[in-house]
PDB file of N, CA and C in Angstrom:
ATOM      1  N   UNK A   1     -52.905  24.675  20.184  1.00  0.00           N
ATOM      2  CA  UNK A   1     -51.994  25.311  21.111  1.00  0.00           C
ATOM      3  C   UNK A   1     -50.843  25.896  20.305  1.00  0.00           C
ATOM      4  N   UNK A   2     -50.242  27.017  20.852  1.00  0.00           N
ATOM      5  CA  UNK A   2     -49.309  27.922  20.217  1.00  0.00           C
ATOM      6  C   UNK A   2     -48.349  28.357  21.055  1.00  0.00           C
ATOM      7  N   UNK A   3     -46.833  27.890  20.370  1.00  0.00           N
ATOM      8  CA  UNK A   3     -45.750  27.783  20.848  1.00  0.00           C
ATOM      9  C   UNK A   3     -45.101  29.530  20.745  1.00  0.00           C
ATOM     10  N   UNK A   4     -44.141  29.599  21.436  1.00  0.00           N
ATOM     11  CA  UNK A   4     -44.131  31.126  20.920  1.00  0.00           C
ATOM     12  C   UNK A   4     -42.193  30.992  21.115  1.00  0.00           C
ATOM     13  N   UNK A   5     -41.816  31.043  20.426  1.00  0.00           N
ATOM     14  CA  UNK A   5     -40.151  31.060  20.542  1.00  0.00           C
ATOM     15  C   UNK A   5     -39.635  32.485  19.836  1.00  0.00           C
ATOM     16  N   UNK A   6     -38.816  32.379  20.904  1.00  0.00           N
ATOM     17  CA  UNK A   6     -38.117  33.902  20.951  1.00  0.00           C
ATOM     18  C   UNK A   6     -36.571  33.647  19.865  1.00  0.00           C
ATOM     19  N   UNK A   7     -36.177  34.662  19.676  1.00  0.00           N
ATOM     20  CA  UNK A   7     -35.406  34.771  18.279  1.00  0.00           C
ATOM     21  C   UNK A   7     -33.944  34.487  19.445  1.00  0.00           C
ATOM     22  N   UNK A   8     -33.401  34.564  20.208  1.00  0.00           N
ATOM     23  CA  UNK A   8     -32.848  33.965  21.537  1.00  0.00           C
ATOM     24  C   UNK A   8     -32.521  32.545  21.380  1.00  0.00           C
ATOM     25  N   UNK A   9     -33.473  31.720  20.816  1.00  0.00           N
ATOM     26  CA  UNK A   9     -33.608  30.457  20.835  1.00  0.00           C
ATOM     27  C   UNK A   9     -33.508  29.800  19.606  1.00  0.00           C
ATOM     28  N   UNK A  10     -33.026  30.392  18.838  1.00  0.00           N
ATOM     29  CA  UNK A  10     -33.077  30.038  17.256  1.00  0.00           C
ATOM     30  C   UNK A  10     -31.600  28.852  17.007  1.00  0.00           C
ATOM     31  N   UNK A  11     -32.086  27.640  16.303  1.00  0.00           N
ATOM     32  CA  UNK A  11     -31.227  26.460  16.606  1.00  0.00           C
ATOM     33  C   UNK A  11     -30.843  26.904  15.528  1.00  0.00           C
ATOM     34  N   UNK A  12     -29.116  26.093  15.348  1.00  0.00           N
ATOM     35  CA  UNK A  12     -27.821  26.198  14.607  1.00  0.00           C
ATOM     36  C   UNK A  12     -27.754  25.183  13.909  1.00  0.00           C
ATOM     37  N   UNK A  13     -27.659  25.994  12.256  1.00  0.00           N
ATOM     38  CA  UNK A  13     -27.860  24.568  11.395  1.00  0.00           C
ATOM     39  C   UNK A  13     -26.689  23.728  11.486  1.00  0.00           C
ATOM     40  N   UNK A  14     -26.584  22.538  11.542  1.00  0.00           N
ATOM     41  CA  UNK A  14     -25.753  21.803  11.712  1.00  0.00           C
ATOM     42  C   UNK A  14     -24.654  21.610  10.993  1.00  0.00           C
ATOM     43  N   UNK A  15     -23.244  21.503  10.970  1.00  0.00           N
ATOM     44  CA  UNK A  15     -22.064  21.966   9.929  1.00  0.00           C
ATOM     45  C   UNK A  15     -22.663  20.928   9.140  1.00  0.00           C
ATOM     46  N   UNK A  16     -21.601  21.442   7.703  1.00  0.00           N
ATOM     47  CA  UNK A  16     -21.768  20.215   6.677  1.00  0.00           C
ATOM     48  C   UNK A  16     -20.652  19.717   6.633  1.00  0.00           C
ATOM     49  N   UNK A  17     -20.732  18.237   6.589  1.00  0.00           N
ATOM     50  CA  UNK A  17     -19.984  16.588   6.448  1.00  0.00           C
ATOM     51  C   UNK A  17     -18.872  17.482   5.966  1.00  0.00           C
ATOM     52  N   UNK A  18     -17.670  16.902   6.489  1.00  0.00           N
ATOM     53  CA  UNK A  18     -16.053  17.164   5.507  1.00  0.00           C
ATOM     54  C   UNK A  18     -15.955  15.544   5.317  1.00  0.00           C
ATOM     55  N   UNK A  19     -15.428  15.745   3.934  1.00  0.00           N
ATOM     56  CA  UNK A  19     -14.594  14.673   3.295  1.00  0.00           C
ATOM     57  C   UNK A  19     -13.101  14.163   4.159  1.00  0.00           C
ATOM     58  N   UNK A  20     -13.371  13.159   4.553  1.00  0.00           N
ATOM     59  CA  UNK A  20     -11.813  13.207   4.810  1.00  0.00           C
ATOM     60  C   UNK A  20     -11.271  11.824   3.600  1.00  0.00           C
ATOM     61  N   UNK A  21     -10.067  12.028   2.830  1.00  0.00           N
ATOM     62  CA  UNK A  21      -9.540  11.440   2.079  1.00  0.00           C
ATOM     63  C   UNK A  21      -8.605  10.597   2.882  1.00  0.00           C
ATOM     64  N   UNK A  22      -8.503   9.272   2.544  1.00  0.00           N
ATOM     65  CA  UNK A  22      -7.543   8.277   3.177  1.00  0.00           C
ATOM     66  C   UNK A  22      -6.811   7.419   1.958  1.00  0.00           C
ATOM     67  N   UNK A  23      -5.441   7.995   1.604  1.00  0.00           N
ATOM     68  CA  UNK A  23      -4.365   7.422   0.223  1.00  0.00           C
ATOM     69  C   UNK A  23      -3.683   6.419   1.086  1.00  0.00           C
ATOM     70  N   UNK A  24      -3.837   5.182   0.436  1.00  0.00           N
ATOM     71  CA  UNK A  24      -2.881   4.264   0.788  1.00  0.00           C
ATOM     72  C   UNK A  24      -1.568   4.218   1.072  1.00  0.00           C
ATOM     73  N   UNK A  25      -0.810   3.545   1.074  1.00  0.00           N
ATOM     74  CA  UNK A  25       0.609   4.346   1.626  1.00  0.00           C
ATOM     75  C   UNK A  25       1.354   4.341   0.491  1.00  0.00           C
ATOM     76  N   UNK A  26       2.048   4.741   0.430  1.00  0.00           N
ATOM     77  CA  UNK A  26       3.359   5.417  -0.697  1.00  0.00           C
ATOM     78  C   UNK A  26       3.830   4.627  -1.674  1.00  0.00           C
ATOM     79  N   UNK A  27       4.651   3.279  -0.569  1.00  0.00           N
ATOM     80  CA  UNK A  27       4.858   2.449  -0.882  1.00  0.00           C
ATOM     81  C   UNK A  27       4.185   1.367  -2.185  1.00  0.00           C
ATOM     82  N   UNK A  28       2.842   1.655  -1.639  1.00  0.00           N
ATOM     83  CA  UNK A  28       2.282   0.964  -3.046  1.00  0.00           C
ATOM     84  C   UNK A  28       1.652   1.272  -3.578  1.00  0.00           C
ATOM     85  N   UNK A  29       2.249   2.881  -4.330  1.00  0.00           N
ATOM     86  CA  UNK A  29       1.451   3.772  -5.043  1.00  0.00           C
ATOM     87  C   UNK A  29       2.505   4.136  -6.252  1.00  0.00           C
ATOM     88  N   UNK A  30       3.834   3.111  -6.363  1.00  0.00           N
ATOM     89  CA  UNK A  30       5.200   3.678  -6.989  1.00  0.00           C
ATOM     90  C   UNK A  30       5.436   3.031  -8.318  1.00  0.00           C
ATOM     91  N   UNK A  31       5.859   3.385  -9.330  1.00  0.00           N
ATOM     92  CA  UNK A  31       5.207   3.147 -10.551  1.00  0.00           C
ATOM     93  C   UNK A  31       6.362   1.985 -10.765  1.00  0.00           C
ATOM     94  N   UNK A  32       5.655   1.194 -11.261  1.00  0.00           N
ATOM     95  CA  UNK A  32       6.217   0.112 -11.852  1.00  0.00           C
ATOM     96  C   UNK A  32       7.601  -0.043 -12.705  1.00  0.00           C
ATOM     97  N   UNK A  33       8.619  -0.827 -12.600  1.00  0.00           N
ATOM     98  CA  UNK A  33      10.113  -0.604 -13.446  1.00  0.00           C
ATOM     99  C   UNK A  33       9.459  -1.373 -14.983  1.00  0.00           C
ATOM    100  N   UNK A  34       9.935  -0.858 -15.880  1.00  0.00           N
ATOM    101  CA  UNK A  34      10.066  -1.652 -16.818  1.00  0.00           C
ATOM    102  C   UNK A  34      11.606  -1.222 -17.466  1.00  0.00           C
ATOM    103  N   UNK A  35      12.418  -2.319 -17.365  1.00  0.00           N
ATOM    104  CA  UNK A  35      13.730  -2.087 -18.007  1.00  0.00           C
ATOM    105  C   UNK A  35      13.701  -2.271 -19.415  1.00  0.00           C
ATOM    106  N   UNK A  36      13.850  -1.700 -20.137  1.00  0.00           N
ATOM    107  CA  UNK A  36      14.065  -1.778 -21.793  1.00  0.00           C
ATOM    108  C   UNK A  36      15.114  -2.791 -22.350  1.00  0.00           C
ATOM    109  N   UNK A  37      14.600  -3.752 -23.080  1.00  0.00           N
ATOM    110  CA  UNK A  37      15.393  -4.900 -23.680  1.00  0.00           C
ATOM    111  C   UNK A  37      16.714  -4.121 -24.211  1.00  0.00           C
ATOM    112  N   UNK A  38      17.944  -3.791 -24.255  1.00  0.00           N
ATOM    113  CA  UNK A  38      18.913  -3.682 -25.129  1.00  0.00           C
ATOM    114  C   UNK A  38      19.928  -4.841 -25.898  1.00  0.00           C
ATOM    115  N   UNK A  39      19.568  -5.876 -25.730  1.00  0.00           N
ATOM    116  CA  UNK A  39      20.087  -7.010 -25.901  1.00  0.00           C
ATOM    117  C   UNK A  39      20.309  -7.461 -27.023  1.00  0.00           C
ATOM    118  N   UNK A  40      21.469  -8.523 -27.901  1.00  0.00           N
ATOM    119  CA  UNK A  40      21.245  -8.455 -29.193  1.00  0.00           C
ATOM    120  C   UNK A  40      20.971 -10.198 -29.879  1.00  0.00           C
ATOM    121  N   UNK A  41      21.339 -11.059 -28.399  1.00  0.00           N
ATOM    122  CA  UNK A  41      21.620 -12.797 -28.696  1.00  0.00           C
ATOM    123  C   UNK A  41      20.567 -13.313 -27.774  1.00  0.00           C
ATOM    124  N   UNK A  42      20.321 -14.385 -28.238  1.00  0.00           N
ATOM    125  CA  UNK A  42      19.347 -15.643 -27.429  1.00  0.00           C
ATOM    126  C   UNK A  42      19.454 -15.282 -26.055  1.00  0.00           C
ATOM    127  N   UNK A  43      20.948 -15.566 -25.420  1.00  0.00           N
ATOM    128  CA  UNK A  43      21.121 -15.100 -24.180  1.00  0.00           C
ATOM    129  C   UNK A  43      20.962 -13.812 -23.329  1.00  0.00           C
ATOM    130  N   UNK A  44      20.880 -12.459 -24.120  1.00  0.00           N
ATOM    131  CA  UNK A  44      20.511 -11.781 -23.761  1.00  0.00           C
ATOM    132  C   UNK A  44      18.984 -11.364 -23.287  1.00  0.00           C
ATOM    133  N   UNK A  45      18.331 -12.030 -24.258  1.00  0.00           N
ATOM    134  CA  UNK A  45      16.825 -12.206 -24.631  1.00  0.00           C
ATOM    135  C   UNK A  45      16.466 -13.210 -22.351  1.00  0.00           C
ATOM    136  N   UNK A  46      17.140 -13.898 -22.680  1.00  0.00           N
ATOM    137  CA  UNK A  46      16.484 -14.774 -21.286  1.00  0.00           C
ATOM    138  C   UNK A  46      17.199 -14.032 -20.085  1.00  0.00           C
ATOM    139  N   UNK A  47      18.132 -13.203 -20.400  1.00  0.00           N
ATOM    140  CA  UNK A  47      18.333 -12.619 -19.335  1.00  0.00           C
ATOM    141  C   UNK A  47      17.132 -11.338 -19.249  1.00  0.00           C
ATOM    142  N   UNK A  48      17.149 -10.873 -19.925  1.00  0.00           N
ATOM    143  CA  UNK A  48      15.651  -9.685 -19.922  1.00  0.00           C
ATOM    144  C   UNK A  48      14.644 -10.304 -19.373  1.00  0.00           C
ATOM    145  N   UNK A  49      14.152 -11.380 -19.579  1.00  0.00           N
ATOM    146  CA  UNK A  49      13.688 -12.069 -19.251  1.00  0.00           C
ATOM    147  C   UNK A  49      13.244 -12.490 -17.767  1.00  0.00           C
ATOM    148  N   UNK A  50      14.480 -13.095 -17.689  1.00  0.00           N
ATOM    149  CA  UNK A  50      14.506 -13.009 -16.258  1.00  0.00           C
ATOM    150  C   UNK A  50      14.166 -11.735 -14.856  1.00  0.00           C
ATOM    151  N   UNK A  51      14.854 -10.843 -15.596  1.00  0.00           N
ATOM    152  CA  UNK A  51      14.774  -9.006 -14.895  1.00  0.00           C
ATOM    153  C   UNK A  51      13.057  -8.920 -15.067  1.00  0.00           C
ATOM    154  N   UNK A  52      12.474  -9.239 -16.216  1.00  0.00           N
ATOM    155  CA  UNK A  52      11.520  -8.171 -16.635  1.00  0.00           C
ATOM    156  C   UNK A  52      10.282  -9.353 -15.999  1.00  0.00           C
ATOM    157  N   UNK A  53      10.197 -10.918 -15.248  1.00  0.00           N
ATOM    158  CA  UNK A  53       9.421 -11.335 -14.617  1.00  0.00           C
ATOM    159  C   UNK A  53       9.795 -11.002 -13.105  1.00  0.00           C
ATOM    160  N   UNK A  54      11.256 -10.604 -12.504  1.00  0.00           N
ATOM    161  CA  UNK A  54      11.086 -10.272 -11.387  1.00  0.00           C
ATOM    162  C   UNK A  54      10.370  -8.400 -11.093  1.00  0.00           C
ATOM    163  N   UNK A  55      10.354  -7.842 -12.033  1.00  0.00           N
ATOM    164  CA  UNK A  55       9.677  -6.704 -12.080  1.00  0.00           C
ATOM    165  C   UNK A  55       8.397  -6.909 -12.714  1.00  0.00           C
ATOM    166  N   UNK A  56       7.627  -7.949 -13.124  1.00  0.00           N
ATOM    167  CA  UNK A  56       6.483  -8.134 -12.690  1.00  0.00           C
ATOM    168  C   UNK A  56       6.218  -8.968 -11.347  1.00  0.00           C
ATOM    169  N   UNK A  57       6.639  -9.192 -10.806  1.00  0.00           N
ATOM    170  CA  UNK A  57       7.016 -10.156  -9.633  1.00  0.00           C
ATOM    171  C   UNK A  57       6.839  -8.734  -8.386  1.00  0.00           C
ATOM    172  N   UNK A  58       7.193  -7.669  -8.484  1.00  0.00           N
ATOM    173  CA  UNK A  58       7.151  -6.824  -7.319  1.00  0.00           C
ATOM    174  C   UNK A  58       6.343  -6.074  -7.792  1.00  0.00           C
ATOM    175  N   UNK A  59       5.690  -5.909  -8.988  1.00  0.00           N
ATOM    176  CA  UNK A  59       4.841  -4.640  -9.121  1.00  0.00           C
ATOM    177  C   UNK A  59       3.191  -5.458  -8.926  1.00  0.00           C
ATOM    178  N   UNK A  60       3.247  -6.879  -9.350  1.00  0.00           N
ATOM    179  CA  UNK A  60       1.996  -7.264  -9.057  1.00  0.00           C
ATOM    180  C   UNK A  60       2.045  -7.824  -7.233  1.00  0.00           C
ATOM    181  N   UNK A  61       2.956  -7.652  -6.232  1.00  0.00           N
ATOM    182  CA  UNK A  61       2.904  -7.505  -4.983  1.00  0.00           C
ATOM    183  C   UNK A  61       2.423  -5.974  -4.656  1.00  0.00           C
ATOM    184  N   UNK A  62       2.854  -4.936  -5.474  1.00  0.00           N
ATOM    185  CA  UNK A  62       2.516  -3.796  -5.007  1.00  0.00           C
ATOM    186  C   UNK A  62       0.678  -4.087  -5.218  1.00  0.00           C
ATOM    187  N   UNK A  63       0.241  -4.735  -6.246  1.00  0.00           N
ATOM    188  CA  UNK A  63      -1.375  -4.467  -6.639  1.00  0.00           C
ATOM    189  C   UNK A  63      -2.082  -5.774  -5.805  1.00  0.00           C
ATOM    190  N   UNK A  64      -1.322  -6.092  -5.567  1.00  0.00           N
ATOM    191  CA  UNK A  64      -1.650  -7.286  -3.962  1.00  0.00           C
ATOM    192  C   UNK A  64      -2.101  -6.434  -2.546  1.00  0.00           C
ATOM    193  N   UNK A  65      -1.135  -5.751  -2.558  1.00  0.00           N
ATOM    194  CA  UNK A  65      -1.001  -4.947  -1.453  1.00  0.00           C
ATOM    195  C   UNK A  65      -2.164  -3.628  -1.475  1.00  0.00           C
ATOM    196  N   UNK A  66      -2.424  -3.172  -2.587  1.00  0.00           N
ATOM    197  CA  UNK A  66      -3.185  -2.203  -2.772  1.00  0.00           C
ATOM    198  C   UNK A  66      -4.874  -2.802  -2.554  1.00  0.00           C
ATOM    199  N   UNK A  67      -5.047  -3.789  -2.897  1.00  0.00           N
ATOM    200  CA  UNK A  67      -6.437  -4.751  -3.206  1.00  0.00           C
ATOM    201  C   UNK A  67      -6.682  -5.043  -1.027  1.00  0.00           C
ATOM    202  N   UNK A  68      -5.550  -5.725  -0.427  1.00  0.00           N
ATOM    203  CA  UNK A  68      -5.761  -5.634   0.988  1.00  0.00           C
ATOM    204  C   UNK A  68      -5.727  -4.329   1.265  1.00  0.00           C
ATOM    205  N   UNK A  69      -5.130  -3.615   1.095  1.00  0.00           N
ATOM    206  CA  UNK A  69      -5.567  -2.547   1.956  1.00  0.00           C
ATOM    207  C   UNK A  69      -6.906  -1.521   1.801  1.00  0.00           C
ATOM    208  N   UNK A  70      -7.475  -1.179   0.526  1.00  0.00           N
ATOM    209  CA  UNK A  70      -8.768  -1.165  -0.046  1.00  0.00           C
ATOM    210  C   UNK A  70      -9.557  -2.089   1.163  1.00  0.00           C
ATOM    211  N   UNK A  71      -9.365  -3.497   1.026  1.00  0.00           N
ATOM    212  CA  UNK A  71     -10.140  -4.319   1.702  1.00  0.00           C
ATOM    213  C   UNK A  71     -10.354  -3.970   3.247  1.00  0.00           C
ATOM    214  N   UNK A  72      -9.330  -3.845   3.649  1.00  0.00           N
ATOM    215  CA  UNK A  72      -9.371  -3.742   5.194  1.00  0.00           C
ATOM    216  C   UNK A  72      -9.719  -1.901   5.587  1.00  0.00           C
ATOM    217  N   UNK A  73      -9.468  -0.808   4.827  1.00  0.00           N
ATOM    218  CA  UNK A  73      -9.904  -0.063   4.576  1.00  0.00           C
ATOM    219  C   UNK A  73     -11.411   0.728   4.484  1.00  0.00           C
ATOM    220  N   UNK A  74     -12.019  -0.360   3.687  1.00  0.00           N
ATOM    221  CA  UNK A  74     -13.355   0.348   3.194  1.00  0.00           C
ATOM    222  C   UNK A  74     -14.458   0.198   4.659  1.00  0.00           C
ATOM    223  N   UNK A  75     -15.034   1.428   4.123  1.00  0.00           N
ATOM    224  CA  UNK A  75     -15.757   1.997   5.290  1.00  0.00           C
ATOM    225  C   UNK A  75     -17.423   1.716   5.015  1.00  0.00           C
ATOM    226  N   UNK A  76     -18.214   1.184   6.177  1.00  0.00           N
ATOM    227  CA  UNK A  76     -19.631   0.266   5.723  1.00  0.00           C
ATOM    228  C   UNK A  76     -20.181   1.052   6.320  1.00  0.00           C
TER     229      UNK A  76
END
């Protein structure tokens, strides 16, 4: 048996997929402080110290934050 379709009836190829990109938020995309030691005594040394673990202290919350949201994010 033989179908006969008219040029009237000619199906529409279907669009192609867009990318949509989804960037985490801003907030924990902001580059890390590192303050430069200028210090010249023992005491200066533990005060750097001190500064330069609370600025690892917020930049490894920013890569906390980046790892959940990835997580809750990703698409199955």
């Amino acid at each position: 048996m033989m179908l006969s379709v008219s040029c009237a009836e000619r199906v529409k190829p279907a669009p192609a997929p867009q990318l949509i990109y989804v960037y985490p938020p801003a907030v924990l995309l902001q580059q890390c402080e590192q303050t430069p030691f200028t210090g010249t005594t023992f005491g200066d040394a533990v005060l750097a110290l001190q500064v330069a673990q609370n600025e690892l202290d917020v930049c490894a919350s920013r890569i906390e934050g980046l790892i959940k949201w990835q997580r809750d994010n990703v698409t199955k």
